[in-house]
C-alpha atoms as a PDB file:
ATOM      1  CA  UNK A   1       0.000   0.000   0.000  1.00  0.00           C
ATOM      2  CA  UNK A   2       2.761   2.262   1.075  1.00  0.00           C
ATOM      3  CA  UNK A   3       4.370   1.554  -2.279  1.00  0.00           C
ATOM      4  CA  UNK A   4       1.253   2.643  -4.579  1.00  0.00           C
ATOM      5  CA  UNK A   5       0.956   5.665  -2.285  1.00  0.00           C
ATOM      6  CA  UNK A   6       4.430   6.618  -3.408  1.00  0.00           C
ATOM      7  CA  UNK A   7       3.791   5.894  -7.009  1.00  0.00           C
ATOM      8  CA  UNK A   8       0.775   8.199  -6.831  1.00  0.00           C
ATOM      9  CA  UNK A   9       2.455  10.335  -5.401  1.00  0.00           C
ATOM     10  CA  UNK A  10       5.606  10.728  -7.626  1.00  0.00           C
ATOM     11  CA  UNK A  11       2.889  10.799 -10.768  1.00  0.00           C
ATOM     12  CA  UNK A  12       1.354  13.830  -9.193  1.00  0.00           C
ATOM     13  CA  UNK A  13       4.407  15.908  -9.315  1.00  0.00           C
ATOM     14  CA  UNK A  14       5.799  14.867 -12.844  1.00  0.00           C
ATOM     15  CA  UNK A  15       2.090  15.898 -13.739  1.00  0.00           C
ATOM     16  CA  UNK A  16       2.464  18.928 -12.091  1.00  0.00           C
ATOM     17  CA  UNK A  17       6.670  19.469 -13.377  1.00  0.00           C
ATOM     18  CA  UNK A  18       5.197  18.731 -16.714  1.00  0.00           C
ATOM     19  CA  UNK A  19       2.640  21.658 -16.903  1.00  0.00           C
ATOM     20  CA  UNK A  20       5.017  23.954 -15.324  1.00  0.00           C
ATOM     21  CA  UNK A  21       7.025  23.212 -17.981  1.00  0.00           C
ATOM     22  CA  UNK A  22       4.455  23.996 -20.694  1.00  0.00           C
ATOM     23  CA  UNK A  23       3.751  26.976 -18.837  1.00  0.00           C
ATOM     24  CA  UNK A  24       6.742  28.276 -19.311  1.00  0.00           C
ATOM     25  CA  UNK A  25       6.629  27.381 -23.179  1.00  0.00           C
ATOM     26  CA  UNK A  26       4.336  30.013 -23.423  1.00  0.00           C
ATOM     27  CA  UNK A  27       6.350  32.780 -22.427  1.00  0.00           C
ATOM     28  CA  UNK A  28       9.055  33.978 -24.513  1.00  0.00           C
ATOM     29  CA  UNK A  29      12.787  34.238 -23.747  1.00  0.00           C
ATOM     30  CA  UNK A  30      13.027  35.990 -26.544  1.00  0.00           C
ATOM     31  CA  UNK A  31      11.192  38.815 -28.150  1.00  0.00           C
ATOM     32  CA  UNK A  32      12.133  41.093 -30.395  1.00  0.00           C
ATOM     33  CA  UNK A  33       9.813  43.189 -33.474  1.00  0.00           C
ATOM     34  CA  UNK A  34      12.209  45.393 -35.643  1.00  0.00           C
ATOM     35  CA  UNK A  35      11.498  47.986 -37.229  1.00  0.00           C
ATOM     36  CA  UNK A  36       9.596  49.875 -34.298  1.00  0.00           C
ATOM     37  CA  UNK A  37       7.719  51.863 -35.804  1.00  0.00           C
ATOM     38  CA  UNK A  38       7.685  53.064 -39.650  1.00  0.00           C
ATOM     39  CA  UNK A  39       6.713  56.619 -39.315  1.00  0.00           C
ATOM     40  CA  UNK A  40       7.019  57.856 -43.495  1.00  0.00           C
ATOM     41  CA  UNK A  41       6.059  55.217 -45.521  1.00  0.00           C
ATOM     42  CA  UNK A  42       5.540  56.727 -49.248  1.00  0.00           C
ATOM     43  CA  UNK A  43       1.881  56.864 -50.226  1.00  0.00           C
ATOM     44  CA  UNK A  44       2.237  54.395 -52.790  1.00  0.00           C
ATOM     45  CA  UNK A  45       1.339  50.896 -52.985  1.00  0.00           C
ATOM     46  CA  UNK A  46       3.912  48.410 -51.429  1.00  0.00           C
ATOM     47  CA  UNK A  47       5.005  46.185 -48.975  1.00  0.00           C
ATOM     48  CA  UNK A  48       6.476  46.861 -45.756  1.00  0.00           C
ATOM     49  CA  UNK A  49       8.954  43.915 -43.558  1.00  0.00           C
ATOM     50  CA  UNK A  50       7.959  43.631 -40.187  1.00  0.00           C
ATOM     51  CA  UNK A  51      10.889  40.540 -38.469  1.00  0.00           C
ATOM     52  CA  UNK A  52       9.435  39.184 -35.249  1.00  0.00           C
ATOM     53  CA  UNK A  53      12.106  36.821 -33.421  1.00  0.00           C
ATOM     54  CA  UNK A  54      10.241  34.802 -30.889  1.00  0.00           C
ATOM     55  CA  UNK A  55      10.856  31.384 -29.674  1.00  0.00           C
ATOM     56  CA  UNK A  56       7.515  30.647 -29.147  1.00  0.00           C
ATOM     57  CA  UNK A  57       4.131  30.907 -30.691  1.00  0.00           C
ATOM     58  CA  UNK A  58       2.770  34.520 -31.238  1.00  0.00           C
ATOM     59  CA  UNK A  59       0.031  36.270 -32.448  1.00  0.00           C
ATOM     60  CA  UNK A  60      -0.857  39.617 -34.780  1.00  0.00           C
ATOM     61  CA  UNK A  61      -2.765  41.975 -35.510  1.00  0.00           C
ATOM     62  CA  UNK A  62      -4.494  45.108 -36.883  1.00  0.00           C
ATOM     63  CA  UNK A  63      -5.704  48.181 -34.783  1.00  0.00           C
ATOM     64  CA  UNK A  64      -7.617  49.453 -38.441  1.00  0.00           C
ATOM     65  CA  UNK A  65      -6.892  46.480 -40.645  1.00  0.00           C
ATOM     66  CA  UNK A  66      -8.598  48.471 -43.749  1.00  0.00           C
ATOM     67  CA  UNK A  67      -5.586  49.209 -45.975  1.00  0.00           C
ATOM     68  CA  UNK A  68      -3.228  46.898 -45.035  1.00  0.00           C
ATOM     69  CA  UNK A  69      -2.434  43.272 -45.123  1.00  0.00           C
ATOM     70  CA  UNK A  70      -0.627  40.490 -43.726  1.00  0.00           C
ATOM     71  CA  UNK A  71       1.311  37.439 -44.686  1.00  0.00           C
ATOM     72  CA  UNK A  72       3.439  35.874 -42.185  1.00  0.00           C
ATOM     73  CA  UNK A  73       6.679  33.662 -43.911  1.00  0.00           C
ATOM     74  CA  UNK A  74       7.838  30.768 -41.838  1.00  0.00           C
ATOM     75  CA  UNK A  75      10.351  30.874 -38.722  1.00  0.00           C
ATOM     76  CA  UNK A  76      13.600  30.055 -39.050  1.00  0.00           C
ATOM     77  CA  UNK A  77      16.097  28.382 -37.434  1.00  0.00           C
ATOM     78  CA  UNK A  78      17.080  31.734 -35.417  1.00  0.00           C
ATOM     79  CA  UNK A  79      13.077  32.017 -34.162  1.00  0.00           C
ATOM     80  CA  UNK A  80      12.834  34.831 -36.893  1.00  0.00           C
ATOM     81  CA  UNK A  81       9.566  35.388 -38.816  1.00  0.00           C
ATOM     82  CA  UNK A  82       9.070  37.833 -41.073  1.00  0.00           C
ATOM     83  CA  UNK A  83       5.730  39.532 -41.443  1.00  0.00           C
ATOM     84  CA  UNK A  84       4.719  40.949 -44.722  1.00  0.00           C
ATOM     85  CA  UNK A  85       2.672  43.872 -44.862  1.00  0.00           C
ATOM     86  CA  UNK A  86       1.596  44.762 -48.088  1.00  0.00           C
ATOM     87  CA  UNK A  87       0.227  48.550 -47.590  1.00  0.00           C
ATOM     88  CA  UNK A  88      -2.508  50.008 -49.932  1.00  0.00           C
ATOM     89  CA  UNK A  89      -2.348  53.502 -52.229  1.00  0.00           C
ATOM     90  CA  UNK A  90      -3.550  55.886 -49.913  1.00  0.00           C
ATOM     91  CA  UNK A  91      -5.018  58.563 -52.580  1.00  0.00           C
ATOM     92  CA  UNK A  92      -6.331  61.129 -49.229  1.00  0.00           C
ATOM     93  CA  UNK A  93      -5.587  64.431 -48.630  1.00  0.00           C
ATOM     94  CA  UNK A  94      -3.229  63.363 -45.414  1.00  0.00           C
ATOM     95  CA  UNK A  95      -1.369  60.969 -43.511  1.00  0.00           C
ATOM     96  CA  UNK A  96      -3.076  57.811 -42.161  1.00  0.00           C
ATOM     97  CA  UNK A  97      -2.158  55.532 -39.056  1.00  0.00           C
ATOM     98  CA  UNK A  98      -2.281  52.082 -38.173  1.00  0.00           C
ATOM     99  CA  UNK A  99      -1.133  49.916 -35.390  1.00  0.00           C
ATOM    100  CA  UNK A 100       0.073  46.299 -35.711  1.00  0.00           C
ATOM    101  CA  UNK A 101       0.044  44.681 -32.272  1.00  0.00           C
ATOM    102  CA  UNK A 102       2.737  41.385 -31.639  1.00  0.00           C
ATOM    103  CA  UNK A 103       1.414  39.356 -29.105  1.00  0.00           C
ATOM    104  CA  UNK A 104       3.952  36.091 -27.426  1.00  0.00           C
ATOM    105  CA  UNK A 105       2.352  35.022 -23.904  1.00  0.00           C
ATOM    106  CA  UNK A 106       1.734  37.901 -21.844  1.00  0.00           C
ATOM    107  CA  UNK A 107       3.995  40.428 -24.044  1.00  0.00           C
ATOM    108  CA  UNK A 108       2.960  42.578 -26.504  1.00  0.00           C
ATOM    109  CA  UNK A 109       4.974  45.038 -28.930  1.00  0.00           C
ATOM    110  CA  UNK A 110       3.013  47.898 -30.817  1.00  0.00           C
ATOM    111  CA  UNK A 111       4.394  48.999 -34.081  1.00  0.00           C
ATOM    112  CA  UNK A 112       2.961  52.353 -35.481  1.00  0.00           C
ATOM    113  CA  UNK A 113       2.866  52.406 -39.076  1.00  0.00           C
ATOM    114  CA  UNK A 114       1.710  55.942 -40.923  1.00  0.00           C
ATOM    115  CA  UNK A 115       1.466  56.154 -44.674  1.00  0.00           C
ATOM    116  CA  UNK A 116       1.884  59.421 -46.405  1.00  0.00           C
ATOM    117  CA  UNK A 117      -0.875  60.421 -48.801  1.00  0.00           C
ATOM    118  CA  UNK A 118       0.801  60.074 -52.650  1.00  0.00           C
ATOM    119  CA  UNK A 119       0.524  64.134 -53.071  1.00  0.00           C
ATOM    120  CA  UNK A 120       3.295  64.339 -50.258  1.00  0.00           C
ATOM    121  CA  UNK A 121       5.791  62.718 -53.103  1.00  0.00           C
ATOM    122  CA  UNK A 122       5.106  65.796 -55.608  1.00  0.00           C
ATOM    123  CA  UNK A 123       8.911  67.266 -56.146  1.00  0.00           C
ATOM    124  CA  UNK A 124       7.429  70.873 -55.594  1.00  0.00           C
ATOM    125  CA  UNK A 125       4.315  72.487 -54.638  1.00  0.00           C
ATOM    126  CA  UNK A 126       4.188  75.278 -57.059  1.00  0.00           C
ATOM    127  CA  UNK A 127       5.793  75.881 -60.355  1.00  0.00           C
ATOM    128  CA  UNK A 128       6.306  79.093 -61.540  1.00  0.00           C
ATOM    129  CA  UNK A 129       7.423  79.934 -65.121  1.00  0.00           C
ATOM    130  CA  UNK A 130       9.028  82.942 -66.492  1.00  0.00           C
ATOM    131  CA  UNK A 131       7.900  83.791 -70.436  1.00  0.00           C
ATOM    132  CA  UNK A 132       8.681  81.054 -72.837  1.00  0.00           C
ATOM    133  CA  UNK A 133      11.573  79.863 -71.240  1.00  0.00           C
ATOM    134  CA  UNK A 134      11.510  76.144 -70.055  1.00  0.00           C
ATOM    135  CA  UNK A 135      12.382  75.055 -66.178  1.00  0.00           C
ATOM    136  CA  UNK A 136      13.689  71.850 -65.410  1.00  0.00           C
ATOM    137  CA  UNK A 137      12.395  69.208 -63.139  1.00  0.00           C
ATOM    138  CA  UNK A 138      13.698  66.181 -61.857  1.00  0.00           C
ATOM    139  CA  UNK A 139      10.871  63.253 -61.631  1.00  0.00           C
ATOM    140  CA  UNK A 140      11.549  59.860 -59.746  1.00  0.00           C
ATOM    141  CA  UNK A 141       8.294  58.024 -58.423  1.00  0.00           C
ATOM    142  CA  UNK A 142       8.333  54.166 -56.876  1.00  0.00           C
ATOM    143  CA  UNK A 143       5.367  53.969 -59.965  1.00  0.00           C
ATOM    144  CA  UNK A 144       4.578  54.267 -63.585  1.00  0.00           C
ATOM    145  CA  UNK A 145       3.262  58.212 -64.150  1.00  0.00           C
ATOM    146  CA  UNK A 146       1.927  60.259 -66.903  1.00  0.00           C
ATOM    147  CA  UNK A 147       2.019  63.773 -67.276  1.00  0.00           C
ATOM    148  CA  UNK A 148      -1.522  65.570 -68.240  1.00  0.00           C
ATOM    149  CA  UNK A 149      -2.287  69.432 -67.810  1.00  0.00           C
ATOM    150  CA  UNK A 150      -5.802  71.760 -68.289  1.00  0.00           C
ATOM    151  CA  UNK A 151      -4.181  74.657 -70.098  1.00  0.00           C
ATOM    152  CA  UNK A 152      -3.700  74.793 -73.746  1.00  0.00           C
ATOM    153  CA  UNK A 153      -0.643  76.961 -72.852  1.00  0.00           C
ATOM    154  CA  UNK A 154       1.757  74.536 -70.714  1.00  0.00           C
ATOM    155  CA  UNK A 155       3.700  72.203 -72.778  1.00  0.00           C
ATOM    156  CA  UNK A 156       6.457  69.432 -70.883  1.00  0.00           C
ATOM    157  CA  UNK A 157       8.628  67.055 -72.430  1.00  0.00           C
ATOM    158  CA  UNK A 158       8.635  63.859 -71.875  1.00  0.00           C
ATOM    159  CA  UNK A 159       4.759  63.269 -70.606  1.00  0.00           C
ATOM    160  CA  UNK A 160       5.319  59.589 -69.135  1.00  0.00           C
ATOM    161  CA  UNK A 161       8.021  58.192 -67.284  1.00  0.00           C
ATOM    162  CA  UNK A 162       8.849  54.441 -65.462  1.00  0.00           C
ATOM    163  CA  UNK A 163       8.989  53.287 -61.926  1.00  0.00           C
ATOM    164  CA  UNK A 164      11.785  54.315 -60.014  1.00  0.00           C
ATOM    165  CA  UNK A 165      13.614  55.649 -63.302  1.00  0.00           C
ATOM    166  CA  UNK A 166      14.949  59.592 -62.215  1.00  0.00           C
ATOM    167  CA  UNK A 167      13.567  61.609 -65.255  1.00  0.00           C
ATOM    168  CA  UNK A 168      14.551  65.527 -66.093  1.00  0.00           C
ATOM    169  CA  UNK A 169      11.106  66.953 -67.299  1.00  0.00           C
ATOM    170  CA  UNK A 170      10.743  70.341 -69.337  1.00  0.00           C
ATOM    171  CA  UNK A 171       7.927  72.762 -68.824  1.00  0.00           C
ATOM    172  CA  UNK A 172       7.511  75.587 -70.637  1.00  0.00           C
ATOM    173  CA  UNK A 173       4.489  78.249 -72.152  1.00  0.00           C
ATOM    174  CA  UNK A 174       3.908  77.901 -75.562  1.00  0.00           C
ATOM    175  CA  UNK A 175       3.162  81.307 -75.476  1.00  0.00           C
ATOM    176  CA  UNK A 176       4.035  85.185 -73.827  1.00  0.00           C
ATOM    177  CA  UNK A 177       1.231  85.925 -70.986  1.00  0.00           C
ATOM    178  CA  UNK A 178       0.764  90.023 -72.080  1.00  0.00           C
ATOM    179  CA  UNK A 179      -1.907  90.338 -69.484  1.00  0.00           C
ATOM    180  CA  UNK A 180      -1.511  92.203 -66.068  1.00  0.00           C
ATOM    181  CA  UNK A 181      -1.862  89.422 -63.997  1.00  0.00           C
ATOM    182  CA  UNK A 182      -0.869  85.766 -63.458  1.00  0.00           C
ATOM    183  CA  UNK A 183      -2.541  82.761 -65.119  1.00  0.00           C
ATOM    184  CA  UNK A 184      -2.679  79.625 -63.888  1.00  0.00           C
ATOM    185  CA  UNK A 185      -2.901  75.971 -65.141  1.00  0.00           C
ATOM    186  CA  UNK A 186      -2.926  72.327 -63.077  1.00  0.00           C
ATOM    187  CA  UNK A 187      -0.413  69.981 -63.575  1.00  0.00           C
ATOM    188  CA  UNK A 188      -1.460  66.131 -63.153  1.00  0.00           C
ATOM    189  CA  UNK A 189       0.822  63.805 -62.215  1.00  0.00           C
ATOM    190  CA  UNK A 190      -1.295  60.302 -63.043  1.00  0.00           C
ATOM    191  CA  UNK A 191      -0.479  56.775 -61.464  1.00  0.00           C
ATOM    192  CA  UNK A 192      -2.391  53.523 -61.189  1.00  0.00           C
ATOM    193  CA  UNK A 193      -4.971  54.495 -58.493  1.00  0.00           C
ATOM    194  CA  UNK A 194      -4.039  57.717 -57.445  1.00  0.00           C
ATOM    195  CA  UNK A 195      -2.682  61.293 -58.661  1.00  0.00           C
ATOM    196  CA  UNK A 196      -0.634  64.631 -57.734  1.00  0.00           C
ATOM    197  CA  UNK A 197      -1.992  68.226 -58.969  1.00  0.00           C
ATOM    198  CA  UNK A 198       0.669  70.571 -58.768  1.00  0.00           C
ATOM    199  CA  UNK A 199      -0.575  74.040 -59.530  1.00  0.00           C
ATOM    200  CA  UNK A 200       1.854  76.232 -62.331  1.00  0.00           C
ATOM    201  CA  UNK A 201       1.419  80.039 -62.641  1.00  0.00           C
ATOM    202  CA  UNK A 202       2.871  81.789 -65.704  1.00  0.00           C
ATOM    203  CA  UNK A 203       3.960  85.314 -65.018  1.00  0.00           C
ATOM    204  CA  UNK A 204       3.135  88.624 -66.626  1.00  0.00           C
ATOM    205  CA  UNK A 205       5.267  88.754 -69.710  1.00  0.00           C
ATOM    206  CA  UNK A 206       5.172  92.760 -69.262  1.00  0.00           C
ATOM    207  CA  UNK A 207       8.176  94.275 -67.888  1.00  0.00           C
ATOM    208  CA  UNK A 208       7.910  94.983 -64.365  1.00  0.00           C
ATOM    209  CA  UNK A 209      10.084  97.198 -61.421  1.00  0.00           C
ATOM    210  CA  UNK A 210      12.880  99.218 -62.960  1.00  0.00           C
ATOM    211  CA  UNK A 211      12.933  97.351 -66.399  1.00  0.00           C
ATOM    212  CA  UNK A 212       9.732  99.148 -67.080  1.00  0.00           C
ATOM    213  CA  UNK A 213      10.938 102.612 -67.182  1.00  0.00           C
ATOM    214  CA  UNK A 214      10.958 104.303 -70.106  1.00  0.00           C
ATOM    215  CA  UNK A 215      14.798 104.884 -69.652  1.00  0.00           C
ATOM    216  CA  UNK A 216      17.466 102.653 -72.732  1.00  0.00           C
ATOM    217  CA  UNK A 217      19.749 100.822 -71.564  1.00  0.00           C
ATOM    218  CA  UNK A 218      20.541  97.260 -70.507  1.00  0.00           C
ATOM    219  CA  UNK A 219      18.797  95.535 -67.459  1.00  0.00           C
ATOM    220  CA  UNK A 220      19.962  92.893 -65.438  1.00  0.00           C
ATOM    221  CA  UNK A 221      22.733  92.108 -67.478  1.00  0.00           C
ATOM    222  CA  UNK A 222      24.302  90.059 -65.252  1.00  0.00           C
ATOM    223  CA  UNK A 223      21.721  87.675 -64.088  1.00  0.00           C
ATOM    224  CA  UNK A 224      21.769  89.543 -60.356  1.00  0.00           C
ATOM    225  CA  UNK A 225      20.129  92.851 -61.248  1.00  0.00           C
ATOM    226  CA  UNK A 226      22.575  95.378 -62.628  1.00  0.00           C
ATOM    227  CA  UNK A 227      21.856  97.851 -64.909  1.00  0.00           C
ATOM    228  CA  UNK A 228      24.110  99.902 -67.371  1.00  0.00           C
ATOM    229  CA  UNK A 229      20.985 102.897 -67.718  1.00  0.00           C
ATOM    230  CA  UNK A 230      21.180 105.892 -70.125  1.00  0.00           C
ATOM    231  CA  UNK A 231      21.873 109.241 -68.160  1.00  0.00           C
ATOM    232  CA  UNK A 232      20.197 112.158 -70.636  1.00  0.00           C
ATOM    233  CA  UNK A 233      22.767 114.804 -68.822  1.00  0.00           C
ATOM    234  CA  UNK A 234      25.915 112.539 -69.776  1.00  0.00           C
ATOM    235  CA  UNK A 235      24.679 110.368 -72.635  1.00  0.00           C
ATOM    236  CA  UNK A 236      24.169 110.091 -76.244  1.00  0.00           C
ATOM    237  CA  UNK A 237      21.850 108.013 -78.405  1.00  0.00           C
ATOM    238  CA  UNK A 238      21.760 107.455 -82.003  1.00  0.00           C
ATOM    239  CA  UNK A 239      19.448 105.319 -84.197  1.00  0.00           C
ATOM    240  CA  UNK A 240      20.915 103.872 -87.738  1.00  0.00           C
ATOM    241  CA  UNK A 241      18.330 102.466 -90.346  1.00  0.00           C
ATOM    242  CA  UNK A 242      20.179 100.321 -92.936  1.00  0.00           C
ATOM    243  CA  UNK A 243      19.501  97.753 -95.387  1.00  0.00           C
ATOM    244  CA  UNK A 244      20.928  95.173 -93.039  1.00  0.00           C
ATOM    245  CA  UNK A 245      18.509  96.266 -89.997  1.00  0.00           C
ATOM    246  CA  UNK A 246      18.523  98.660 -87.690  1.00  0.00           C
ATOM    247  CA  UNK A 247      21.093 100.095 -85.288  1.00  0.00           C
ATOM    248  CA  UNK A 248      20.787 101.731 -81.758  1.00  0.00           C
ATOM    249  CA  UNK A 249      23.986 103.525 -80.049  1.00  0.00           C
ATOM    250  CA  UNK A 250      24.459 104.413 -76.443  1.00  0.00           C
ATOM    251  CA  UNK A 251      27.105 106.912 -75.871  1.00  0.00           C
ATOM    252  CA  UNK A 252      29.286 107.672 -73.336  1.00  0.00           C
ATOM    253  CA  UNK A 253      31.522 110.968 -75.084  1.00  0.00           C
ATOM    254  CA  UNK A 254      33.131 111.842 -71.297  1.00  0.00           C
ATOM    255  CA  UNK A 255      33.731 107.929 -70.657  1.00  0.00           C
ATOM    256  CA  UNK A 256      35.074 107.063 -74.196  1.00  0.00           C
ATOM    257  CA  UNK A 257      32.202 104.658 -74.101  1.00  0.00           C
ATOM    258  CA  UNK A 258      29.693 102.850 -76.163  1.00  0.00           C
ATOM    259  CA  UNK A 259      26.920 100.225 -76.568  1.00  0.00           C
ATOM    260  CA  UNK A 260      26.070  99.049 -80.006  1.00  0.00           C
ATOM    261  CA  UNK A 261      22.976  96.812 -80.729  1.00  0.00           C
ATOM    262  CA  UNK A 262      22.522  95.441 -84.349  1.00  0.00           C
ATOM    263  CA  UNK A 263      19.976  93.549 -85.899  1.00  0.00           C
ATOM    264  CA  UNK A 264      16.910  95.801 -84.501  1.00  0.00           C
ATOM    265  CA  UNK A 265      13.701  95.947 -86.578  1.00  0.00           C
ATOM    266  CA  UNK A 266      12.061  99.003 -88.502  1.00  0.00           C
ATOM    267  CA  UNK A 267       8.682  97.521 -86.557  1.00  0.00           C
ATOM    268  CA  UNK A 268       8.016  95.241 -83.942  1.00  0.00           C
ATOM    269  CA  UNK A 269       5.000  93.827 -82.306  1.00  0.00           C
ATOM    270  CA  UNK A 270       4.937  91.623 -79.193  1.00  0.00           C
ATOM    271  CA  UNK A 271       6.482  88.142 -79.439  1.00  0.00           C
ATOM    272  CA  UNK A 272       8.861  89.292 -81.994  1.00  0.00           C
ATOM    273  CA  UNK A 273      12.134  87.547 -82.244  1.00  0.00           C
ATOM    274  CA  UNK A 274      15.359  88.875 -83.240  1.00  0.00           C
ATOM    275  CA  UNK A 275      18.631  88.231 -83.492  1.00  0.00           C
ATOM    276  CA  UNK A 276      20.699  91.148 -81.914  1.00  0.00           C
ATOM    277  CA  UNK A 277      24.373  91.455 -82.446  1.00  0.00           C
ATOM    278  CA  UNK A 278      26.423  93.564 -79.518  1.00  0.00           C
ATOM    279  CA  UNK A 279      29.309  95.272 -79.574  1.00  0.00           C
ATOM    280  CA  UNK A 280      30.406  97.290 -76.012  1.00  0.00           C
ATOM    281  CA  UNK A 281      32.468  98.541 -74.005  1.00  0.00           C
ATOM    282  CA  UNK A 282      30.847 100.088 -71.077  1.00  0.00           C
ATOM    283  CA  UNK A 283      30.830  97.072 -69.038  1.00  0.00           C
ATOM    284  CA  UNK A 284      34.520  95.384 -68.596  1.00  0.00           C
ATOM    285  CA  UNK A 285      32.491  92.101 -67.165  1.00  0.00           C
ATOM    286  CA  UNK A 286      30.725  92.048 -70.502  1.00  0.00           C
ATOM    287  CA  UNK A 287      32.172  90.368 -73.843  1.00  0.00           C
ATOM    288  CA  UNK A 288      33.638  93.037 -76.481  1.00  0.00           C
ATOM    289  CA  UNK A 289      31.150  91.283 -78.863  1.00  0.00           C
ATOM    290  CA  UNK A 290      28.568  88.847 -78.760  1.00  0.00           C
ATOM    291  CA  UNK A 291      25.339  87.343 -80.351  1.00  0.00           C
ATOM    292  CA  UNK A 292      22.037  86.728 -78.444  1.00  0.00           C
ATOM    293  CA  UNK A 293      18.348  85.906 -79.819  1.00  0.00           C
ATOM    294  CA  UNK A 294      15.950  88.821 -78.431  1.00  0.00           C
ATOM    295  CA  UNK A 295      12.002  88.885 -77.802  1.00  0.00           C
ATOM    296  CA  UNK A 296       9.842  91.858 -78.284  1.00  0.00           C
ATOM    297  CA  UNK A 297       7.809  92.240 -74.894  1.00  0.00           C
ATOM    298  CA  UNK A 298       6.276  96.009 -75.461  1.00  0.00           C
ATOM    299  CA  UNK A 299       6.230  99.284 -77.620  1.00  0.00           C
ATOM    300  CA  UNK A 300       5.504 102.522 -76.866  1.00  0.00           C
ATOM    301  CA  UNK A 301       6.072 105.903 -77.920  1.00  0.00           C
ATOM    302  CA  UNK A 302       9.973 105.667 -78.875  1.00  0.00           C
ATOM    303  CA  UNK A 303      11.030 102.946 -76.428  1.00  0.00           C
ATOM    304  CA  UNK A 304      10.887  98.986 -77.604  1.00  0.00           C
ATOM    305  CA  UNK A 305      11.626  96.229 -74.160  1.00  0.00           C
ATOM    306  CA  UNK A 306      13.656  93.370 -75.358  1.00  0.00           C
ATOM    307  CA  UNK A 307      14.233  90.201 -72.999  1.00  0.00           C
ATOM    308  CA  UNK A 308      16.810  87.492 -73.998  1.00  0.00           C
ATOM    309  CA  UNK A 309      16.516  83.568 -72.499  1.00  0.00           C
ATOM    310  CA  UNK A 310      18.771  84.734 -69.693  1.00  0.00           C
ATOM    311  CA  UNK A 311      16.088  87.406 -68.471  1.00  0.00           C
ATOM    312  CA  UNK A 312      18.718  90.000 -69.039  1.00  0.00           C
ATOM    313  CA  UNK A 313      16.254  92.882 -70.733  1.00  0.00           C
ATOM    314  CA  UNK A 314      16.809  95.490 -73.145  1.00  0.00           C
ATOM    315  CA  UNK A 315      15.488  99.321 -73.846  1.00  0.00           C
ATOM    316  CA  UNK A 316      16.346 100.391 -77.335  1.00  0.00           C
ATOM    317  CA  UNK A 317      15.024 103.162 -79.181  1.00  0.00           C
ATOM    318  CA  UNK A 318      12.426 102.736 -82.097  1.00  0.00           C
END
């Protein structure tokens, strides 16, 4: 009797060593979720690693659950297991959050995931153009895109370009803006699911500031806003009409000094282009000669405003 009372009681505490031990199966030794958190993901759609290493069996899951999913791989031999999250396009107006919860026993580990909307990857907010002259942009999206616009005016080069694939796009107005104000136009940036609209604004064409004077002369000549400006008290000007084209002189007599623009017109309306040939030497940061195409912005009374693709301007006389 004595000896079955011992045998019962030895099988009560391997019974009870035995769930101890699958007690503590349940409760990791090792826990780990990497990243912790992915704060900017792009607004596009893609998939996001999540590694949880755990030596024991865990769970997941989704605080929102509506725009992302989950495929877990299998564990390896280090007790890693990597979670794919495969995040949607998120085509909003702003950022959206989610929160994938790890559980392993009585541990948890948040992860807080946010998604940028797809707008947040436009390489500007604005583009502004100047005349006719084309700016440069530099597109690279983690998608396929195609260019599209609402304004007859805007023309870019090229209007579709490949994911991931960093692509130098030219925008430019077909055309001079002679109004007094603005104008605007939309720029759509197109993917699968989802687009950008980045606003453009052409300029007045008219010359503006100190350019506008009625005063000859050359404006901004160096790109930073100097002027070289006709001074009536110490200054001469003379106008040539020749078979060839028309000349304009600026005089200097005092100075020993001259500016000599060739090529002029015997008429001009707005838009006009010409080719101006320049001989000077006023300016000892400016070439003795040199060629540069010209466009007619305005005319009146005996002044004609020139601007070259530099936006260094011009007064002659007409």
């Amino acid at each position: 009797m004595k000896r079955i009372l011992l045998l019962l009681a030895l099988a009560s505490v391997a019974v009870l060593a035995c769930k101890k031990n699958e007690e503590k199966a349940t409760e990791p030794t090792v826990f780990k979720v990497t990243p912790k958190s992915a704060s900017s993901e792009n607004g596009f759609a893609h998939s996001l690693s999540v590694k949880v290493t755990c030596d024991v069996d865990f769970e997941y899951s989704l605080e929102d659950g509506s725009w992302i999913s989950i495929n877990a791989g299998e564990k390896n031999t280090r007790n890693i297991t990597a979670l794919d999250l495969r995040l949607g396009v998120n085509s909003g107006e702003s950022a959206r959050k989610d929160i994938l919860t790890v559980t392993a026993g009585s541990q948890e580990i948040k992860v807080s995931i946010t998604q940028n909307p797809v707008s947040s990857s436009a390489p500007v907010q604005e583009i502004r153009l100047s005349y006719i002259f084309p700016q440069t942009m530099l597109f690279q999206f983690p998608a396929a895109w195609t260019l599209s616009s609402d304004a007859s005016w805007l023309e870019f080069e090229p209007s579709e370009g490949g994911m991931n694939i960093m692509t130098n796009v030219s925008l430019k107005a077909k055309e001079f803006n002679f109004g007094d104000e603005e104008r605007r136009a939309e720029l759509r940036i197109t993917f699968d699911g989802a687009s950008i609209v980045v606003p453009v604004l052409q300029e007045s064409s008219l010359p503006s500031g100190a350019f506008a004077e009625k005063l000859y002369g050359l404006y901004n000549y160096d790109g930073a806003g100097s002027s070289a400006l006709y001074d009536p008290l110490a200054h001469q000007t003379n106008l040539l009409h020749r078979q060839d084209g028309t000349l304009f002189r600026m005089v200097d007599p005092a100075g020993g000094r001259m500016i000599e623009i060739s090529g002029l017109a015997s008429s001009y309306s707005p838009a006009d282009k010409l080719h101006l040939t320049i001989y000077q030497n006023w300016l000892s940061s400016l070439d003795f000669r040199s060629e540069k195409d010209v466009w007619v912005l305005k005319t009146e009374d005996s002044y004609v405003w020139l601007i070259d693709s530099e936006e260094h301007g011009f007064v002659v006389k007409k």
